[in-house]
Protein backbone atom coordinates (compact mmCIF):
# COMPACT_ATOMS: atom_id res chain seq x y z
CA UNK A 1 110.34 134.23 111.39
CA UNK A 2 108.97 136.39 108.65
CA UNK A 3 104.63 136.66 108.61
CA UNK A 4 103.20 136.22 105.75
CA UNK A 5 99.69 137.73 104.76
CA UNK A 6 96.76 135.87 103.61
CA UNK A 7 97.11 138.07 100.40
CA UNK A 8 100.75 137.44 99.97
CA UNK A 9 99.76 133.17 100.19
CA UNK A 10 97.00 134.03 97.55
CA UNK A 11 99.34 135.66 95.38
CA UNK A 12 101.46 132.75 95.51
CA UNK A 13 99.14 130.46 94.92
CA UNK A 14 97.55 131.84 91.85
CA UNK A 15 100.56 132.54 90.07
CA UNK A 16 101.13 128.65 90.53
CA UNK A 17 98.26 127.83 89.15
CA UNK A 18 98.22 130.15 86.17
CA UNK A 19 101.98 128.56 85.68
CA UNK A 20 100.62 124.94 85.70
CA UNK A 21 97.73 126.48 83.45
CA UNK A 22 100.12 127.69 81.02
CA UNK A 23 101.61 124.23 80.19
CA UNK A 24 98.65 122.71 79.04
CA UNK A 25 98.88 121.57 75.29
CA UNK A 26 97.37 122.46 73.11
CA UNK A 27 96.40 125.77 74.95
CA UNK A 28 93.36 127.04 76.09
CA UNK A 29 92.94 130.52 74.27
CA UNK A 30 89.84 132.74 74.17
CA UNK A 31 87.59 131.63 76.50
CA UNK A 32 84.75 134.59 76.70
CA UNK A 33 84.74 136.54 79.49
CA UNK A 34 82.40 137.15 80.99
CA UNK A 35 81.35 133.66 80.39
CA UNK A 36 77.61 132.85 78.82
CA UNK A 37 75.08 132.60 81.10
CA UNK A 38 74.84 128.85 79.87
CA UNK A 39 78.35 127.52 79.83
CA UNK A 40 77.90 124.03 79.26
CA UNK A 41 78.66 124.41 76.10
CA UNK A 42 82.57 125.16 76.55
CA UNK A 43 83.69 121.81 76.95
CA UNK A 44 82.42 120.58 72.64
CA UNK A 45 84.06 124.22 71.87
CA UNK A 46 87.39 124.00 73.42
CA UNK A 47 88.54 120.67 73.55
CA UNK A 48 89.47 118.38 70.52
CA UNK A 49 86.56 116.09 69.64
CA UNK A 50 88.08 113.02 71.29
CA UNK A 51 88.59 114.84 74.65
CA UNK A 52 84.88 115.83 74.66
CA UNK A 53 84.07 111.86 73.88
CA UNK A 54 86.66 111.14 76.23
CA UNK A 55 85.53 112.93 79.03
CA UNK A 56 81.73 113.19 78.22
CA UNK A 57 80.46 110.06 77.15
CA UNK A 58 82.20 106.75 79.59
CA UNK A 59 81.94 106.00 82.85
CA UNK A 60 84.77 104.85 84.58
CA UNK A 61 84.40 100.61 83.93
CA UNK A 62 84.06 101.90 80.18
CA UNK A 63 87.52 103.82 80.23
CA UNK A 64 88.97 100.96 82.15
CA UNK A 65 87.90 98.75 79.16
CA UNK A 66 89.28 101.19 76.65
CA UNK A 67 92.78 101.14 78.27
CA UNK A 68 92.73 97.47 78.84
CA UNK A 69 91.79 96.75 75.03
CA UNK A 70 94.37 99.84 73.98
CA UNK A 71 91.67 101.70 72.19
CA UNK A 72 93.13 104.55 74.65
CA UNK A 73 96.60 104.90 76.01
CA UNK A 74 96.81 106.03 79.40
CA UNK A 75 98.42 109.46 78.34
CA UNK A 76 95.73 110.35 75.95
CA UNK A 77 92.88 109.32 78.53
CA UNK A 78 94.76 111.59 81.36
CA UNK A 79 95.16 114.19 78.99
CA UNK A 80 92.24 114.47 78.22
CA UNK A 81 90.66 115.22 81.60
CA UNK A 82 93.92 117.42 82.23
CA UNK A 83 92.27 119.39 79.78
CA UNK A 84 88.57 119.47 81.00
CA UNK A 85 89.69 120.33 84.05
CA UNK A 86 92.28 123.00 83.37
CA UNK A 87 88.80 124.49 80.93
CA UNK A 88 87.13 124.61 83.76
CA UNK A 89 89.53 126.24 85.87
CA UNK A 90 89.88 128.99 83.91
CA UNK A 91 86.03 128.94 83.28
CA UNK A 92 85.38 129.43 86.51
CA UNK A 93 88.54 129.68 89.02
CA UNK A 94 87.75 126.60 91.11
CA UNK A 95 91.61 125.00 91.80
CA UNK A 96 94.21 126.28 93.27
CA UNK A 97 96.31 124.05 91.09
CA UNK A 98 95.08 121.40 88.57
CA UNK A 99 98.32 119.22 88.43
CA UNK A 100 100.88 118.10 90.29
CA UNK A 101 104.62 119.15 89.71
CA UNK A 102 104.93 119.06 86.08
């Protein structure tokens, strides 16, 4: 049985996750580096102004509402934090992979 090396398994891993990165639509493009000082910003500059209000601005009863009264679909509302989350990934390298699979 073949060792791998911690650095080989980090390799791996963060060519996964820059492959799951890559899929997200509409792509995240140009995010500064290095980053501001004060990045809270990056959210109202990269996503679409219904992610931000999306993902900013309900709690979770409020989004359940939303989808039950189909002011939101269930794709759009995931999307949406797909997005946030994938912005702050490449922000600031927290995940080793935002999604799942696809």
């Amino acid at each position: 049985m073949a060792t791998v090396s911690w650095q080989q398994k980090a390799h791996s891993i963060r060519d996964y996750r820059d492959g799951t990165l890559a899929k997200v639509e509409p792509p995240l493009k140009d995010i500064p580096d290095p980053l501001p000082l004060n990045s809270q910003g990056l959210p109202r500059q990269y996503l679409t102004e219904r992610e931000f209000e999306l993902t900013q601005n309900y709690d979770a009863i409020a989004l359940l509402e939303m989808l039950r009264t189909k002011k939101v679909t269930s794709e759009e509302l995931t999307r949406a934090f797909l997005r946030r989350a994938a912005l702050a990934q490449k922000a600031v390298r927290t995940l080793s992979s935002p999604m799942s699979g696809s």
